[in-house]
Protein backbone atom coordinates (compact mmCIF):
# COMPACT_ATOMS: atom_id res chain seq x y z
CA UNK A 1 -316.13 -128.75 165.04
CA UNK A 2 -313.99 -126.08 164.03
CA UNK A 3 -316.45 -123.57 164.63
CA UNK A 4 -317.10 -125.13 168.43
CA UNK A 5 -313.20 -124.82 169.34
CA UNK A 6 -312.77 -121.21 167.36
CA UNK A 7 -315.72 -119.95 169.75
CA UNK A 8 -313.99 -121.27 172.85
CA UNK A 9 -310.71 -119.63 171.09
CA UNK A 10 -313.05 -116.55 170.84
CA UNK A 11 -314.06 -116.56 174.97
CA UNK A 12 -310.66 -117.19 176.75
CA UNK A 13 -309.49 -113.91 174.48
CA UNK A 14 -311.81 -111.68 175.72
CA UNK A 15 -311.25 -112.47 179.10
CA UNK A 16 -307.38 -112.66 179.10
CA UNK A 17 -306.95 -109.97 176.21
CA UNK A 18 -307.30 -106.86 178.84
CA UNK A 19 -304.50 -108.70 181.82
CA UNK A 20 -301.89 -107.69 179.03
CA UNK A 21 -300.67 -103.94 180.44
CA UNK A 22 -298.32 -101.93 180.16
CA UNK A 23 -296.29 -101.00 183.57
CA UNK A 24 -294.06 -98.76 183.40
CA UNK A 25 -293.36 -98.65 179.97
CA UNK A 26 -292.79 -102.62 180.58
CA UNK A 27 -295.75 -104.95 178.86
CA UNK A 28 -297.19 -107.21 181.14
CA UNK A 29 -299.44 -110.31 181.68
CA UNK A 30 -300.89 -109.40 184.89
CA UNK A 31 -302.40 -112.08 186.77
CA UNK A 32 -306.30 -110.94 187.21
CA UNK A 33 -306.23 -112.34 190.92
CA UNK A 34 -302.37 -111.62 192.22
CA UNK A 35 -302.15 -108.26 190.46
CA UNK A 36 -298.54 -109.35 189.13
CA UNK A 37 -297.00 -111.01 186.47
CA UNK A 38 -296.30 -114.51 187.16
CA UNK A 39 -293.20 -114.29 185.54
CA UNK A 40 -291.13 -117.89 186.82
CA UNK A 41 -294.03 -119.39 184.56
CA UNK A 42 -295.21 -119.53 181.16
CA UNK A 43 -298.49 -117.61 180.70
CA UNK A 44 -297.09 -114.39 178.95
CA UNK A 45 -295.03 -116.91 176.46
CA UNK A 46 -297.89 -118.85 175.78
CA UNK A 47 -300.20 -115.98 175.40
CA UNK A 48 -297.64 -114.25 173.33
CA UNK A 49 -297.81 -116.92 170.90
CA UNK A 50 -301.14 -118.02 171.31
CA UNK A 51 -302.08 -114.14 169.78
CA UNK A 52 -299.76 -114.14 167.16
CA UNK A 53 -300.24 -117.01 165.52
CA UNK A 54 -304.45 -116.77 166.06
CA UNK A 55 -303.87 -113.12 165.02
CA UNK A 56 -301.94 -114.39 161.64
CA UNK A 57 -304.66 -117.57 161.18
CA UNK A 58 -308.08 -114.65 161.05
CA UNK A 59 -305.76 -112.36 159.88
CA UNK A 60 -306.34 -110.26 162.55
CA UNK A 61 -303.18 -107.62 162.53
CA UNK A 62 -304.44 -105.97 165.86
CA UNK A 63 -304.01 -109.52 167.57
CA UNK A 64 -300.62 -109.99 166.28
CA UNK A 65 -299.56 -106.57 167.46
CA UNK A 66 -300.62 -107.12 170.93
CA UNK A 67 -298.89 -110.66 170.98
CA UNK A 68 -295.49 -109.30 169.44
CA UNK A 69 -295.61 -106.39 171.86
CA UNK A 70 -295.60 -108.88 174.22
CA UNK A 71 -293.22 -111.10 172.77
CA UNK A 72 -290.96 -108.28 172.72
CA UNK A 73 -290.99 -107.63 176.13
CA UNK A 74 -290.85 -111.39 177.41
CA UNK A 75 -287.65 -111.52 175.09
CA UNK A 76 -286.22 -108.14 176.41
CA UNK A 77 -286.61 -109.64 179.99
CA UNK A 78 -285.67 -112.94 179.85
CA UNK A 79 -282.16 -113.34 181.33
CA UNK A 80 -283.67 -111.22 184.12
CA UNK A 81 -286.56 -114.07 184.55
CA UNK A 82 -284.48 -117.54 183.66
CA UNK A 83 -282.92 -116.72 186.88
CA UNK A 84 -286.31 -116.69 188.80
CA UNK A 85 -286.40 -120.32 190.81
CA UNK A 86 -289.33 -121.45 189.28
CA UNK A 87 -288.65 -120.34 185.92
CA UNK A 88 -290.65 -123.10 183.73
CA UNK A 89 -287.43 -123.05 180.79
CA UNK A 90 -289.23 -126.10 179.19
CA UNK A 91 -292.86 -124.75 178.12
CA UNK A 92 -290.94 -121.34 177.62
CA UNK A 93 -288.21 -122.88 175.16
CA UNK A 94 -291.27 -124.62 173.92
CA UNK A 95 -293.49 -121.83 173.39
CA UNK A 96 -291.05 -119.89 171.60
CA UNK A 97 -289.94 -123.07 169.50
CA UNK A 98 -293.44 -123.61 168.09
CA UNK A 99 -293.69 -120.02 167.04
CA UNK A 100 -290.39 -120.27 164.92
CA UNK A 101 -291.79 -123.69 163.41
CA UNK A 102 -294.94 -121.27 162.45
CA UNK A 103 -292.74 -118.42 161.24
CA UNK A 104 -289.61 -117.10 160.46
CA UNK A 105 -290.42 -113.59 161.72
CA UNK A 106 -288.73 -114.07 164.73
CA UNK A 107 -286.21 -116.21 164.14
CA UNK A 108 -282.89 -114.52 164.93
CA UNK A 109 -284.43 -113.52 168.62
CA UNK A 110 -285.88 -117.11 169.25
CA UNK A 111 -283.13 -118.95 168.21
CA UNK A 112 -280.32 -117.02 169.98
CA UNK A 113 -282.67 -117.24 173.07
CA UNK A 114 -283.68 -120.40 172.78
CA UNK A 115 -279.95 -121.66 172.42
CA UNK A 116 -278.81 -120.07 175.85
CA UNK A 117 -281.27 -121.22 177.54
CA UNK A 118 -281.21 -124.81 179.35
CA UNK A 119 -283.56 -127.43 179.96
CA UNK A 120 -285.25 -127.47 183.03
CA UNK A 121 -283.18 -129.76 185.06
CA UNK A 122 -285.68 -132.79 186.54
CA UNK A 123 -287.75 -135.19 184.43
CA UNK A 124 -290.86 -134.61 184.96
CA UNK A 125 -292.77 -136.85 182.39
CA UNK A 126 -295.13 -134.60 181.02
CA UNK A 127 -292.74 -131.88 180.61
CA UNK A 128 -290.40 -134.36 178.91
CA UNK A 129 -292.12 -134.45 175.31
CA UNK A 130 -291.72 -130.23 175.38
CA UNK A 131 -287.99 -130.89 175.55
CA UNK A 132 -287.90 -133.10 173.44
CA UNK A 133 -289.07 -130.76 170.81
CA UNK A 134 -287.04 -127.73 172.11
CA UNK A 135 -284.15 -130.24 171.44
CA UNK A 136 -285.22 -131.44 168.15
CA UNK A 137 -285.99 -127.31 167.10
CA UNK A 138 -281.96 -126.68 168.15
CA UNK A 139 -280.82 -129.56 166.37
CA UNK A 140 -282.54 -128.58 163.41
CA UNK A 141 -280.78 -125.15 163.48
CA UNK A 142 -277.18 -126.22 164.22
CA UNK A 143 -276.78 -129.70 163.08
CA UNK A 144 -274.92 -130.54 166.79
CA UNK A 145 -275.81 -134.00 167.58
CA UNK A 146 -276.20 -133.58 171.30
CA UNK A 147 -279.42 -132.30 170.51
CA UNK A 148 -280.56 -135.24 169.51
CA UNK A 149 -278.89 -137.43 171.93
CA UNK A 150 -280.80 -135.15 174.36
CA UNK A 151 -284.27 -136.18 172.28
CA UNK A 152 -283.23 -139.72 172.37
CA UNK A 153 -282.98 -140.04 176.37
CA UNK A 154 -286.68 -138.12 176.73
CA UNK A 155 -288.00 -140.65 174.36
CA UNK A 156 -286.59 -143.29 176.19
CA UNK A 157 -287.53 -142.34 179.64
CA UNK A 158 -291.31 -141.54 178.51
CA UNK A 159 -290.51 -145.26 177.54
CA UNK A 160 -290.02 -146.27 180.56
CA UNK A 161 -292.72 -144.17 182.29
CA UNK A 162 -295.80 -145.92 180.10
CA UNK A 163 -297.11 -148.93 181.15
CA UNK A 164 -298.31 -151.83 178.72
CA UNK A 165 -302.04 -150.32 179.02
CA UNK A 166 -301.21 -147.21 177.61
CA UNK A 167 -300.99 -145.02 180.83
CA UNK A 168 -298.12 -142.70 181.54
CA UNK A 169 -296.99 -142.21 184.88
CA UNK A 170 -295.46 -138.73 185.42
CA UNK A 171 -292.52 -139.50 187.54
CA UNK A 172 -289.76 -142.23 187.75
CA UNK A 173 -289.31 -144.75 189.46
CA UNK A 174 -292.84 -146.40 188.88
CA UNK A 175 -294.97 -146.03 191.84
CA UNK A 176 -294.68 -142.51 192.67
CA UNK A 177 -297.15 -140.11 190.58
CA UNK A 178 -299.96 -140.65 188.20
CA UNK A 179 -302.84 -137.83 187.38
CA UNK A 180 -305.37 -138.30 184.44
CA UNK A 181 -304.36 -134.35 183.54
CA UNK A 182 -300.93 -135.05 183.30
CA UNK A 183 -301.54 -138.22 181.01
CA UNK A 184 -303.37 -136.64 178.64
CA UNK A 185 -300.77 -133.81 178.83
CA UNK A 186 -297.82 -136.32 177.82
CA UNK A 187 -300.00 -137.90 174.97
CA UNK A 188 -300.93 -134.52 173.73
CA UNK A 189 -297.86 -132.98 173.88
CA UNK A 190 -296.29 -136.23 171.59
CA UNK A 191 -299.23 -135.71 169.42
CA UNK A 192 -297.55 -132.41 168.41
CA UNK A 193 -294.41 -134.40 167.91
CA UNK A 194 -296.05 -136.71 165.25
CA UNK A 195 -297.75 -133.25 163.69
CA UNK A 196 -294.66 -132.25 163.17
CA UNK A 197 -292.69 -135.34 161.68
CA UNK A 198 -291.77 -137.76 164.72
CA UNK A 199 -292.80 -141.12 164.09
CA UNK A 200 -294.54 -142.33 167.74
CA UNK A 201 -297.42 -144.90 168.14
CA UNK A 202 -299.93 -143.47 170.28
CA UNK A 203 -302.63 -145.55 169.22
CA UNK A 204 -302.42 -147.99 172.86
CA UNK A 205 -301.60 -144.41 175.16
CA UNK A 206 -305.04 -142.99 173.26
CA UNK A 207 -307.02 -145.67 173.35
CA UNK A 208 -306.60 -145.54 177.34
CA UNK A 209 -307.64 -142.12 177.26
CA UNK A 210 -310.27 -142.91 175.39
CA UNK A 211 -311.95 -145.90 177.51
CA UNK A 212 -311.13 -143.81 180.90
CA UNK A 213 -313.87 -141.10 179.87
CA UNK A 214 -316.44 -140.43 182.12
CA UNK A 215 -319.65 -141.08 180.97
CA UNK A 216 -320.23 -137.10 180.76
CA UNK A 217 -317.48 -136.35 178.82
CA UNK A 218 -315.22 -135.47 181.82
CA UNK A 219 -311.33 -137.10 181.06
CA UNK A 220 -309.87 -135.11 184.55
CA UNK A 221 -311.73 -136.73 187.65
CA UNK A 222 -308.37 -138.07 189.36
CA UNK A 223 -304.96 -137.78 190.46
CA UNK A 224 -303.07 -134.31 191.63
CA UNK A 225 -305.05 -132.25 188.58
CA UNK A 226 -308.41 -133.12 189.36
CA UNK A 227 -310.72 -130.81 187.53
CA UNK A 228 -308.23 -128.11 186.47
CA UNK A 229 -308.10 -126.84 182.98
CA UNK A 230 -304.62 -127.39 182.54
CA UNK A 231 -305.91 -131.01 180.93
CA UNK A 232 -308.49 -129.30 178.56
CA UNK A 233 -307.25 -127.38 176.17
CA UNK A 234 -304.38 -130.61 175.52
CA UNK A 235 -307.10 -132.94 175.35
CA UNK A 236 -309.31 -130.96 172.84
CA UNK A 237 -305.69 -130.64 170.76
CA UNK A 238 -305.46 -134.47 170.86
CA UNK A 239 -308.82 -135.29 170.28
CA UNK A 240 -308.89 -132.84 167.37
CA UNK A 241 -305.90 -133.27 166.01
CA UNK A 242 -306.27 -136.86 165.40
CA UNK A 243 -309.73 -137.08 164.30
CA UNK A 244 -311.53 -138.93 167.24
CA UNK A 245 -315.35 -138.72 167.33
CA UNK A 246 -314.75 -138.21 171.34
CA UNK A 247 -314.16 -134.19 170.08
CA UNK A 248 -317.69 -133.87 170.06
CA UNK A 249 -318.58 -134.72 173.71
CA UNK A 250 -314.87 -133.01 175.02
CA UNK A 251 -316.36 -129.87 173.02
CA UNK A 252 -319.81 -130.32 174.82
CA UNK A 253 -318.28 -130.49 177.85
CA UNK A 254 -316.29 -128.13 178.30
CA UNK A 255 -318.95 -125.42 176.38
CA UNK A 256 -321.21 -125.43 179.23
CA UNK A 257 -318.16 -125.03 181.98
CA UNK A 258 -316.12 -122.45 180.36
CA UNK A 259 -317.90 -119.37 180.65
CA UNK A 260 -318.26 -119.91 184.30
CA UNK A 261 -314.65 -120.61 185.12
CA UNK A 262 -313.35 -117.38 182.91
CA UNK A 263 -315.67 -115.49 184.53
CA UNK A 264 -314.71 -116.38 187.88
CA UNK A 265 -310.63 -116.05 187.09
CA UNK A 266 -310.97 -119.72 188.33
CA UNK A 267 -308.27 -122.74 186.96
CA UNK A 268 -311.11 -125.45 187.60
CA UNK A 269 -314.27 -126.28 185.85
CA UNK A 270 -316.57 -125.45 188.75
CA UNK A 271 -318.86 -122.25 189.60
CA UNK A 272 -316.47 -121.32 192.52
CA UNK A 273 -314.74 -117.65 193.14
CA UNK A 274 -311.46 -118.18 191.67
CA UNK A 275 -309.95 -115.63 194.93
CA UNK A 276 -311.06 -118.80 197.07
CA UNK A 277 -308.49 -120.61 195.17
CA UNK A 278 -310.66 -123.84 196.58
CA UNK A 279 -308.20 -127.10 195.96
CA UNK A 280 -305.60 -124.85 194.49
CA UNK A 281 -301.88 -126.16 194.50
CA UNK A 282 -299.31 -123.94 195.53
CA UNK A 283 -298.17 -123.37 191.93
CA UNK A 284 -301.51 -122.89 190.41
CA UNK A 285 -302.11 -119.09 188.67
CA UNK A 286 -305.38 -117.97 186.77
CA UNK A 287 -303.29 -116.00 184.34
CA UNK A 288 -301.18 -119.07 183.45
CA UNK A 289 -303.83 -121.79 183.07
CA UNK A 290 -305.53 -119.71 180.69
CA UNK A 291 -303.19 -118.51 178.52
CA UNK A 292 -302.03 -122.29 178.83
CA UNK A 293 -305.83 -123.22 177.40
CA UNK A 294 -305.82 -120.83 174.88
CA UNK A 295 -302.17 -121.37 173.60
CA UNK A 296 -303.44 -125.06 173.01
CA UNK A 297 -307.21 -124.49 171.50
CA UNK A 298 -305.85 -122.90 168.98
CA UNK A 299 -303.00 -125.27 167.67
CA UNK A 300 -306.45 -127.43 167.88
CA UNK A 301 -307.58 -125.48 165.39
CA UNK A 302 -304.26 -124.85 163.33
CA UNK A 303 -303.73 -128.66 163.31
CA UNK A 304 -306.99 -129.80 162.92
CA UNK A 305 -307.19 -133.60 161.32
CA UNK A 306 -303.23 -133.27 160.82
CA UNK A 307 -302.00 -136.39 162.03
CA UNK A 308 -304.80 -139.66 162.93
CA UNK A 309 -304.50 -141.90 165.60
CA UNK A 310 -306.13 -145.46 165.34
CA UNK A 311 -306.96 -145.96 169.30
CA UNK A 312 -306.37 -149.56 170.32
CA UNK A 313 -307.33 -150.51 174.03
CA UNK A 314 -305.49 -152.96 176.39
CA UNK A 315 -306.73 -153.09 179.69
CA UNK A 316 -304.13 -155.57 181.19
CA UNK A 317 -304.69 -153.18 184.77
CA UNK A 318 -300.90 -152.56 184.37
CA UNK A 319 -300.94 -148.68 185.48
CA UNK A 320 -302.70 -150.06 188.89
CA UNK A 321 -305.97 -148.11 186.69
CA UNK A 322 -309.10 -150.52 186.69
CA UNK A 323 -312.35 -148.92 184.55
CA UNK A 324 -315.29 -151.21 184.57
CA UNK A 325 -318.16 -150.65 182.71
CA UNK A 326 -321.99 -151.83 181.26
CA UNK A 327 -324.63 -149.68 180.28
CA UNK A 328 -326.00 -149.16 183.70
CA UNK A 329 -322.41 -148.41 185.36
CA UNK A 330 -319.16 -147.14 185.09
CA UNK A 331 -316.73 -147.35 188.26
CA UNK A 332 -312.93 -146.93 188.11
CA UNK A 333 -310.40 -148.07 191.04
CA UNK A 334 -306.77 -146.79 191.34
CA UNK A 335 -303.86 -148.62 192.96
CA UNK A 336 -302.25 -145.29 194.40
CA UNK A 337 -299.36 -143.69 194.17
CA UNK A 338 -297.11 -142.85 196.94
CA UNK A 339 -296.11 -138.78 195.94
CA UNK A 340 -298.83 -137.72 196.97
CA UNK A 341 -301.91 -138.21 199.32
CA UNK A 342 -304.13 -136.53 196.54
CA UNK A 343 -303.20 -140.03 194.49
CA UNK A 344 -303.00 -142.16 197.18
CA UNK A 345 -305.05 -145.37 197.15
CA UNK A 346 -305.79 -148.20 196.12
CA UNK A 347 -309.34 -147.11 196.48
CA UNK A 348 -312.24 -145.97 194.18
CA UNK A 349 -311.94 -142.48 191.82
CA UNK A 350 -315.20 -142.38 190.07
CA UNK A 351 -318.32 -144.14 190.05
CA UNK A 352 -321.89 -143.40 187.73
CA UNK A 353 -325.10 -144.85 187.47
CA UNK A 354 -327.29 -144.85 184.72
CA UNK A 355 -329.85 -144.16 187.41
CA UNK A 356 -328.54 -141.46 189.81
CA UNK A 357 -325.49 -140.25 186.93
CA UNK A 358 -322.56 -138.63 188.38
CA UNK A 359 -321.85 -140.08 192.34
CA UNK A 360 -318.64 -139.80 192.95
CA UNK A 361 -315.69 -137.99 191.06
CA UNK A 362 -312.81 -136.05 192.77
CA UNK A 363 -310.48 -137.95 195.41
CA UNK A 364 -308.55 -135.39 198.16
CA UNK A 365 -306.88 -133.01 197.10
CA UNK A 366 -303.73 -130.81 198.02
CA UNK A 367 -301.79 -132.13 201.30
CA UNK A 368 -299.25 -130.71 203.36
CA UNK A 369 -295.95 -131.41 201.80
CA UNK A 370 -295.25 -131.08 197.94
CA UNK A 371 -296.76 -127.94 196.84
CA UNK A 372 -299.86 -128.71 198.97
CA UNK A 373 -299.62 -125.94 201.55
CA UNK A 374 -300.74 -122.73 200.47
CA UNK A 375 -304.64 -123.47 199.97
CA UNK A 376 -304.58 -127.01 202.37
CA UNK A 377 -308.41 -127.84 203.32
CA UNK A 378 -307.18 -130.72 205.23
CA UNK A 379 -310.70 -131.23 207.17
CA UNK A 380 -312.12 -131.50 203.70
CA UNK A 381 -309.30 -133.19 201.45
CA UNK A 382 -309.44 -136.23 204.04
CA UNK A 383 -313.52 -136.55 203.60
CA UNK A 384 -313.35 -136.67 200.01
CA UNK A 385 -312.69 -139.93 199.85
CA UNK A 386 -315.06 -143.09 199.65
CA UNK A 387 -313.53 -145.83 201.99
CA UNK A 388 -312.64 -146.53 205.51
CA UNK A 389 -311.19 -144.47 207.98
CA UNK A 390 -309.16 -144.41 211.03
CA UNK A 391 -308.83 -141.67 214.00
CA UNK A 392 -304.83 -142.20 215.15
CA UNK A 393 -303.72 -140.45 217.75
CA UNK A 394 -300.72 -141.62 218.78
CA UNK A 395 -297.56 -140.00 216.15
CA UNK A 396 -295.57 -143.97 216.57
CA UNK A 397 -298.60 -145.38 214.13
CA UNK A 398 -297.62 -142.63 211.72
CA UNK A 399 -295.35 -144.93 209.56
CA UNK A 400 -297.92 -147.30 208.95
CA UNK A 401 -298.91 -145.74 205.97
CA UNK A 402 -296.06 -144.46 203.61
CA UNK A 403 -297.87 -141.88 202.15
CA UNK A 404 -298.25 -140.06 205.63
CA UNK A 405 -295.10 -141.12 206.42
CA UNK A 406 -293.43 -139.07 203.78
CA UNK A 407 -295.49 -136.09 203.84
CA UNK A 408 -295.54 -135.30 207.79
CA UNK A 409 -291.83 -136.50 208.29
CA UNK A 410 -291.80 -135.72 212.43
CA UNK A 411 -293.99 -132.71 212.48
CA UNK A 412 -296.41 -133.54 215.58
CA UNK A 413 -298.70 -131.12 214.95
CA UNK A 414 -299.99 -132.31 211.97
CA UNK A 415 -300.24 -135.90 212.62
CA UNK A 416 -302.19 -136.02 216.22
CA UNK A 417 -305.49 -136.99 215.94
CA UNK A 418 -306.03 -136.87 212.34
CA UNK A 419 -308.79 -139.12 210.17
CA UNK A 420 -306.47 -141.14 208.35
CA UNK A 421 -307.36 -143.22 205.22
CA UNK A 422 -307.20 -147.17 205.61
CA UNK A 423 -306.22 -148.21 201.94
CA UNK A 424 -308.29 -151.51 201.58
CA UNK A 425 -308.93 -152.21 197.58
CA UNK A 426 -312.53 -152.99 197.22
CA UNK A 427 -313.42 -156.04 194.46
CA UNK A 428 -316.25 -154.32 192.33
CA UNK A 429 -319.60 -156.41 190.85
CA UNK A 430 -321.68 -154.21 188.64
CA UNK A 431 -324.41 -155.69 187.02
CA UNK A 432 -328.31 -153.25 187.84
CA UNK A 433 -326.06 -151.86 190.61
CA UNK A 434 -322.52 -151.47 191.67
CA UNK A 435 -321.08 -153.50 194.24
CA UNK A 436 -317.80 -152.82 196.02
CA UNK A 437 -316.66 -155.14 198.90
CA UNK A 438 -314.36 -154.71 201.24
CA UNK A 439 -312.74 -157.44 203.77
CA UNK A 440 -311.96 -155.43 206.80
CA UNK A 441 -311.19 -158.69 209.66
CA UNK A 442 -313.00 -157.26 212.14
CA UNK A 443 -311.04 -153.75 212.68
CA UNK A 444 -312.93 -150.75 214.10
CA UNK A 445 -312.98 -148.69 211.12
CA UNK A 446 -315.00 -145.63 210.21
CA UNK A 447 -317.23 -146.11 206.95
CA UNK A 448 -316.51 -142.65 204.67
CA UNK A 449 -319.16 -142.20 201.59
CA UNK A 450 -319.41 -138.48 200.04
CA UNK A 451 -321.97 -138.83 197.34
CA UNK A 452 -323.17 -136.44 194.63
CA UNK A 453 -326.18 -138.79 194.90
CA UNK A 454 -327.62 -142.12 194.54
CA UNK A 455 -329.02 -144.60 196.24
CA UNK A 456 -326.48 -146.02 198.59
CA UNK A 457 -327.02 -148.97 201.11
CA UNK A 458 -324.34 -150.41 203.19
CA UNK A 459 -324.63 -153.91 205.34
CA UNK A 460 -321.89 -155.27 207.73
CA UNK A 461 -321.32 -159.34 207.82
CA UNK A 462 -324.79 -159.75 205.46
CA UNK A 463 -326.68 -156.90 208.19
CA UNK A 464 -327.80 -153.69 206.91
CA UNK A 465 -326.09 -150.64 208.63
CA UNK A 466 -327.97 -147.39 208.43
CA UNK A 467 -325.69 -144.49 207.60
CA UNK A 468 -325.94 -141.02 208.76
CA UNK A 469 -326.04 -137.38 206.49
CA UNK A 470 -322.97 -135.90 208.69
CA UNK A 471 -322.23 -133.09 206.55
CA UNK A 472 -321.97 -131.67 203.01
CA UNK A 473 -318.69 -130.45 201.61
CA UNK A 474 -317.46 -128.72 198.47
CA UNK A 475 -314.80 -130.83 196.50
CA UNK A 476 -313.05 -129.76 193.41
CA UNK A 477 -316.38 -130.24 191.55
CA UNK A 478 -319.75 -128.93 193.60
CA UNK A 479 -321.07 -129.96 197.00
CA UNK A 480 -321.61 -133.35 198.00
CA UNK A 481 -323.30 -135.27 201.05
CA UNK A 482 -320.65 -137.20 203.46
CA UNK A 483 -322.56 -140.26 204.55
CA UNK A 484 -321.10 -141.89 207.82
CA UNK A 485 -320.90 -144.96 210.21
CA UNK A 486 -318.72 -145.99 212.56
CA UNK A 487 -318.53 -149.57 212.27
CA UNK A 488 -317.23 -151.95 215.23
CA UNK A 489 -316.34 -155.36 213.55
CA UNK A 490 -317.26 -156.96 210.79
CA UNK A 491 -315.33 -158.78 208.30
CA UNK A 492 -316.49 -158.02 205.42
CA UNK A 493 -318.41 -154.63 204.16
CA UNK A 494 -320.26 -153.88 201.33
CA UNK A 495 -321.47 -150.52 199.79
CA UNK A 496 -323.98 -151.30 196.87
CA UNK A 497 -325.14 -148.16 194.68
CA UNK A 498 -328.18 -147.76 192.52
């Protein structure tokens, strides 16, 4: 397995090695598709590291040149870039705090840095374990309490965050945000934690990863992160790191998507032009999603069978996250989260067949509102999206539905005659086929299927309704087939796939 991750290691260099310049006497980690450096983020710390300490494990002094050189610079220009508004100071502390913890080299420079430096000031979950260790790193070099205090309260409010089935949601108060990518991002990043001496039980939180797999090996088909590599090179680290046999298939995976994406400067596993930016958030940057995936394939490899994790499952449906399974189906439904519309529900996230394979995976996408507007495809985020449907209008139904209500606030314009998403949960039967049934009372409602493929048959009351091909689409994955029908009043529906 090794070998497998050290070739992926191998890829993502080649491609990001030559976005490392020098302008103007000033080394840079130039984003391939903005032509800048992104530097409110994290890519040139995490590629910084990521060379030095690959460069030190193949003993490779060429590689550790190029990632001091730029560790130089990133330190020389730091107080000029903490003061940037979206400057990331947790994965930056962070990246510079695992780097001391691999050698004292830099010590002096880190740890003065480091030390003036503050935490980023909201709790994002998945940011939180980062801190955590940032805090735990200063502690360890001054003996101040505070530190630890500081360690204590992100422990307890990832605490609070995790529900009894092992799912982390990524913002408090409960209710508000929950992605698959930023999951496995909390788990992994605690997973470093116990590599490096924390006593946590992550045995329930990965065996919840675990059982949420898609039968093709895909751990990133929901929530705001859908598809992006951001979740990849975390999940490898946890997989690997704690010696689950679920490596092999994350490896196979993500071997036959790679080369594409790097290729294409993309941030998602597809075969899409990453200048589209297709589905991109507002915050998303080629240059620091890959030096993100390389920083963590290789602590994968660095921390390789370190620390093991016995996964235990409990699938009490706590999270509002429902898989169910056999060997000739796999379907998981989603309660929905009010944050944003690209987790909104409840409704269904992923379905297979043994017969067809992959049908449905992908839900919306960015919105208007939080970080959603710089690449909105709102005629296409509102189709992908298996359920019913609603045309509105009239702006005085717009508080019906508190996800809308929160993201369109009083503008007009973007509320009038939209396609608007009737959140019904559907009970699910699988046995040869999957079921889902929804009771509807009798509302006019628009009947909203995009399909990868399959064999899908609706009826209406017990009467078989004939859908129409109205169009194919491109989600976050490939193109898919939006299967329609308006239908009038029935009281109950029911979409069965083969």
């Amino acid at each position: 397995m090794r070998d497998r991750i050290e070739k992926l290691i191998d890829k993502t260099i080649s491609v990001s090695l030559p976005w490392i310049v020098s302008k103007d006497g000033v080394v840079q980690f130039v984003d391939p598709l903005d032509k800048k450096e992104i530097s409110a983020h994290y890519g040139a710390s995490h590629m910084a590291v990521s060379l030095i300490i690959y460069g030190s494990l193949k003993h490779e002094d060429s590689l550790v040149k190029q990632g001091e050189d730029l560790l130089f610079s990133v330190l020389d220009r730091w107080n000029e870039n903490k003061e940037l508004p979206d400057f990331h100071n947790d994965f930056n502390n962070f990246a510079l705090c695992v780097l001391d913890h691999f050698t004292d080299k830099y010590h002096e420079r880190i740890k003065e840095t480091v030390l003036r430096t503050k935490d980023t000031f909201f709790d994002t979950i998945n940011w939180l374990p980062m801190r955590w260790f940032v805090n735990l790193t200063r502690y360890k070099w001054t003996g101040d309490v505070s530190y630890k205090d500081i360690c204590q309260k992100c422990m307890q409010t990832i605490s609070q965050a995790t529900y009894s089935d092992g799912f982390i949601e990524d913002m408090l108060p409960l209710g508000r945000s929950f992605s698959l990518q930023y999951d496995v991002a909390t788990v992994a990043f605690m997973q470093y934690l116990r590599v490096m001496g924390e006593d946590i039980d992550l045995s329930v939180q990965t065996g919840a990863l675990l059982n949420a797999v898609y039968p093709d090996g895909d751990i990133n088909y929901f929530g705001r992160g859908t598809n992006q590599i951001f979740a990849w090179g975390l999940w490898i680290y946890l997989l690997a790191s704690s010696g689950q046999n679920e490596l092999d298939r994350a490896l196979g995976y993500i071997e036959k998507r790679l080369p594409e994406m790097l290729k294409n400067n993309n941030i998602m596993l597809n075969d899409y032009p990453g200048e589209e930016k297709f589905m991109w958030w507002d915050y998303h940057y080629s240059s620091v999603y890959t030096a993100h995936l390389l920083f963590w394939l290789i602590m994968a490899l660095k921390d390789f069978d370190k620390c093991s994790i016995e996964p235990r499952l409990i699938s009490d449906g706590s999270s509002g996250v429902c898989i169910s399974r056999n060997d000739n189906a796999f379907v998981v439904t989603f309660d929905g989260r009010t944050e944003y519309l690209a987790e909104a529900g409840p409704s269904v996230v992923a379905l297979w067949t043994k017969q067809s394979g992959q049908v449905i995976k992908g839900e919306f996408g960015p919105w208007y509102g939080l970080f959603g507007n710089k690449y909105a495809q709102p005629d296409v985020v509102m189709k992908n999206y298996i359920g019913l449907i609603k045309t509105e209008s009239e702006q005085s139904n717009r508080r019906r539905n508190r996800v809308f209500a929160k993201l369109f606030g009083e503008n007009k314009k973007c509320v009038e005659g939209m396609n608007r998403p009737v959140f019904i949960a559907p009970s699910v039967d699988i046995s040869e086929k999957v079921r889902l049934t929804y009771q509807v009372n009798g509302t006019p409602l628009l009947l909203n299927v995009p399909s990868f493929g399959g064999s899908i048959t609706v009826s209406a009351d017990g009467e078989q309704v004939v859908m129409s091909d109205t169009m194919k689409i491109r989600n976050q994955y490939d193109w898919l087939t939006i299967k329609q029908k308006l239908i009038d009043s029935a009281n109950v529906i029911e979409v069965e796939v083969l």
